[in-house]
N, C-alpha and C. Protein backbone atom coordinates (compact mmCIF):
# COMPACT_ATOMS: atom_id res chain seq x y z
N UNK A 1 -10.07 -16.52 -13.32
CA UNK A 1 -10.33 -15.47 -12.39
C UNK A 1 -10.95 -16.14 -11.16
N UNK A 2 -11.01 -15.65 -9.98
CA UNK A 2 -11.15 -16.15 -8.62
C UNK A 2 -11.79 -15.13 -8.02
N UNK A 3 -13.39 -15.63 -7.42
CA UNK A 3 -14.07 -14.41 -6.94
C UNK A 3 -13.74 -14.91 -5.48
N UNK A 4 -14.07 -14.15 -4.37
CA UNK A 4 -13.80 -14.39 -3.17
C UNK A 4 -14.50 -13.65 -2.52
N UNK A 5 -14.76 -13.64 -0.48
CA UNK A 5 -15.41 -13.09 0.01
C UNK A 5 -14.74 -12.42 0.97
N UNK A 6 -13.26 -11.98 1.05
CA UNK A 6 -12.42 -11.91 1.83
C UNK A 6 -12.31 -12.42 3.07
N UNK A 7 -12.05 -13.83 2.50
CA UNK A 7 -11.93 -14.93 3.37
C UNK A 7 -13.32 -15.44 4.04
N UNK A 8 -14.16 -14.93 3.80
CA UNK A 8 -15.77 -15.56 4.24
C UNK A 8 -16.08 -16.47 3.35
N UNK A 9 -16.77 -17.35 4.05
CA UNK A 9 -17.60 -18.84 3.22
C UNK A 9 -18.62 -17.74 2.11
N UNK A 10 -18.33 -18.98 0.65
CA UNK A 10 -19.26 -17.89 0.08
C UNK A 10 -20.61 -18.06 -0.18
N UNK A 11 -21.42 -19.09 0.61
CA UNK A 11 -22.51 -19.83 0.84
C UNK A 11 -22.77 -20.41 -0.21
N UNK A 12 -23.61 -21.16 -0.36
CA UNK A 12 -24.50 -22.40 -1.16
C UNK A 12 -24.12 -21.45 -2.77
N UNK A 13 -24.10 -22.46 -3.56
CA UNK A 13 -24.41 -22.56 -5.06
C UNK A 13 -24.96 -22.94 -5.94
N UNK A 14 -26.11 -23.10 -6.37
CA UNK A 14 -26.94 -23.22 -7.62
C UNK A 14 -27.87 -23.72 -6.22
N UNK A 15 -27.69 -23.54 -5.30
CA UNK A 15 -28.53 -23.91 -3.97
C UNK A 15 -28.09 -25.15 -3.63
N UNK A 16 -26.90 -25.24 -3.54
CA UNK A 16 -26.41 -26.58 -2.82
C UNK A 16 -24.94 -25.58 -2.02
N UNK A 17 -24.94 -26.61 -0.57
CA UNK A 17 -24.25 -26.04 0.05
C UNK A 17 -22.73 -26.32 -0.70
N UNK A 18 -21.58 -25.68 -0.44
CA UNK A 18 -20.53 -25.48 -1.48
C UNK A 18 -19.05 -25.79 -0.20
N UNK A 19 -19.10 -24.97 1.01
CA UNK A 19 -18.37 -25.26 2.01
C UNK A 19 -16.61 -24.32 1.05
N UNK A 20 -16.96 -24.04 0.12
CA UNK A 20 -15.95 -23.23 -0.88
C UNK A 20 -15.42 -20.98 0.25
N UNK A 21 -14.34 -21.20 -0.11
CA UNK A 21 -14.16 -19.42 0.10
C UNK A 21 -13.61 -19.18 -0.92
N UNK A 22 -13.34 -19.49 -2.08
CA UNK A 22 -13.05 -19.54 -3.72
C UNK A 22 -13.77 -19.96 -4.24
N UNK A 23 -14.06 -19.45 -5.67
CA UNK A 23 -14.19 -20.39 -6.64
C UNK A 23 -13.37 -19.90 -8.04
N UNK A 24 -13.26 -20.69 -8.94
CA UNK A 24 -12.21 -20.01 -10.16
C UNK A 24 -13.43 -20.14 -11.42
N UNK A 25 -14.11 -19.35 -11.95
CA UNK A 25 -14.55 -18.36 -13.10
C UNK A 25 -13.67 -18.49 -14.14
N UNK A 26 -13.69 -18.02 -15.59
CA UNK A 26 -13.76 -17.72 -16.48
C UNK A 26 -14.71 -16.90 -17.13
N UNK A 27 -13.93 -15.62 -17.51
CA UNK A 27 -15.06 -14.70 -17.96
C UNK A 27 -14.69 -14.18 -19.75
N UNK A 28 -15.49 -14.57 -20.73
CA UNK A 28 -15.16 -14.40 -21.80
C UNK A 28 -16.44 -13.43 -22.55
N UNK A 29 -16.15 -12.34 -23.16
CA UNK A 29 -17.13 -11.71 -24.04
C UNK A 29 -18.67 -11.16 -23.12
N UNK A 30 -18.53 -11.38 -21.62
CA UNK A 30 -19.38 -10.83 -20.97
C UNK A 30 -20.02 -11.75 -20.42
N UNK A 31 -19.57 -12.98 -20.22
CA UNK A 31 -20.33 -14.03 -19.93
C UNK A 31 -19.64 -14.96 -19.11
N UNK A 32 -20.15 -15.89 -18.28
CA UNK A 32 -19.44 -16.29 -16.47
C UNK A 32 -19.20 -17.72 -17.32
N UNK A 33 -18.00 -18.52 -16.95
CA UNK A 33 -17.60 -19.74 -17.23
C UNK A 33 -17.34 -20.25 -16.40
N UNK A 34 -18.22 -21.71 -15.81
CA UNK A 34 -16.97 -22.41 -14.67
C UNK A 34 -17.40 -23.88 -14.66
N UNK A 35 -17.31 -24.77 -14.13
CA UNK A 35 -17.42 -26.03 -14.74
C UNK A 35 -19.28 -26.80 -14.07
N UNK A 36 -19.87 -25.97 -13.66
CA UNK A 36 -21.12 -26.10 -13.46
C UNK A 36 -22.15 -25.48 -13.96
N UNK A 37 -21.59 -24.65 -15.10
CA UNK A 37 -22.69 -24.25 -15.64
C UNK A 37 -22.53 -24.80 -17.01
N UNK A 38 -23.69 -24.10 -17.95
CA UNK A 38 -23.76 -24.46 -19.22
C UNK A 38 -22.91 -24.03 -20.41
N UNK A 39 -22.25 -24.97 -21.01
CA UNK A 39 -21.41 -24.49 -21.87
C UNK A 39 -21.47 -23.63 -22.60
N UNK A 40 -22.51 -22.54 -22.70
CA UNK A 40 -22.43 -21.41 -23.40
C UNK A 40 -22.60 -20.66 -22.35
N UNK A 41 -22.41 -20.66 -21.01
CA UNK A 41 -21.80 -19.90 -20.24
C UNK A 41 -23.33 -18.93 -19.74
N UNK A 42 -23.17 -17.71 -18.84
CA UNK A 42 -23.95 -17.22 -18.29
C UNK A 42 -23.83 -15.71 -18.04
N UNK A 43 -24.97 -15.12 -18.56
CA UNK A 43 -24.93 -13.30 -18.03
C UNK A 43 -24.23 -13.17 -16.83
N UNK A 44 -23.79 -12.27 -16.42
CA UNK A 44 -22.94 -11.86 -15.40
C UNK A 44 -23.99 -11.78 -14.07
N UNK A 45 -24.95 -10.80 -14.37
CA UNK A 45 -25.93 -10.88 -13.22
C UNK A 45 -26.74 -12.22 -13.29
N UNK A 46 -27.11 -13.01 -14.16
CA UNK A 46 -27.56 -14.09 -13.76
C UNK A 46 -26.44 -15.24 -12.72
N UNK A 47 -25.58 -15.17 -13.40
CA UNK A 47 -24.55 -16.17 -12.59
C UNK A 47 -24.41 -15.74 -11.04
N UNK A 48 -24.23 -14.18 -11.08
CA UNK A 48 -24.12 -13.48 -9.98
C UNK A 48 -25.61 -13.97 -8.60
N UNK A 49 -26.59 -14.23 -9.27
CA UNK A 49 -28.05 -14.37 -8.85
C UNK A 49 -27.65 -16.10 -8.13
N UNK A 50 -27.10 -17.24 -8.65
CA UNK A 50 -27.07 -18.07 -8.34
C UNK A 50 -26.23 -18.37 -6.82
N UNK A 51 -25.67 -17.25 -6.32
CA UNK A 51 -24.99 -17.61 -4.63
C UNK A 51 -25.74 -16.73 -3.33
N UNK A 52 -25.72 -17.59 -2.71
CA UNK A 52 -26.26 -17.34 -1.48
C UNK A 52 -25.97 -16.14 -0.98
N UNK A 53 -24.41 -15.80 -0.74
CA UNK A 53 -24.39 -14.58 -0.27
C UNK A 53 -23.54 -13.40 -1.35
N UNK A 54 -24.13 -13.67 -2.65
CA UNK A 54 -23.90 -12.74 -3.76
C UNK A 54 -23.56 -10.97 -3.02
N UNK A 55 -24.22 -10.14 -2.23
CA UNK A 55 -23.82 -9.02 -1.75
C UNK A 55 -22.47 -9.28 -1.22
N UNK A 56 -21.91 -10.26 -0.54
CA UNK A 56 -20.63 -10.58 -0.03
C UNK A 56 -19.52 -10.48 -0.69
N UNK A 57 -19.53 -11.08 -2.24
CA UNK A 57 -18.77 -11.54 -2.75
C UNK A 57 -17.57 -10.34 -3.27
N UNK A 58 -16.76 -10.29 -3.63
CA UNK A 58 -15.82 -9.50 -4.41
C UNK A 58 -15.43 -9.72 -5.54
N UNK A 59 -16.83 -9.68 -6.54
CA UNK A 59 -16.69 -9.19 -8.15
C UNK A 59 -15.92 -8.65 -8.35
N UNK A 60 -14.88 -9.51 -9.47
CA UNK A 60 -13.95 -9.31 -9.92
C UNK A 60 -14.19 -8.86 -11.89
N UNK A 61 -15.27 -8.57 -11.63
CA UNK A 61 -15.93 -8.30 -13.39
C UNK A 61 -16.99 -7.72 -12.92
């Protein structure tokens, strides 16, 4: 899955700048997958908590 900002930068991530207008997710059993987080994966609003401009984004879950 691919969250996006309709076409806006989607600012910094885990607080590092990212320079990204995608990123590709995996969402299994309620929980965020992507290759920077922890392999047992992350609450939805926590993962959600980790981007800069989280109100921007277009949650796709």
């Amino acid at each position: 899955m691919t969250i996006e900002a309709g076409g806006r930068f989607l600012g910094s991530y885990r607080d590092s700048p990212t320079g990204w207008f995608s990123h590709v997710v995996v969402v299994k059993n309620g929980r965020i997958y992507d290759g920077f987080g922890p392999e047992t994966g992350l609450e939805v609003e926590d993962y959600k908590n980790l981007w800069e401009y989280a109100d921007a984004i277009n949650w796709p879950f």
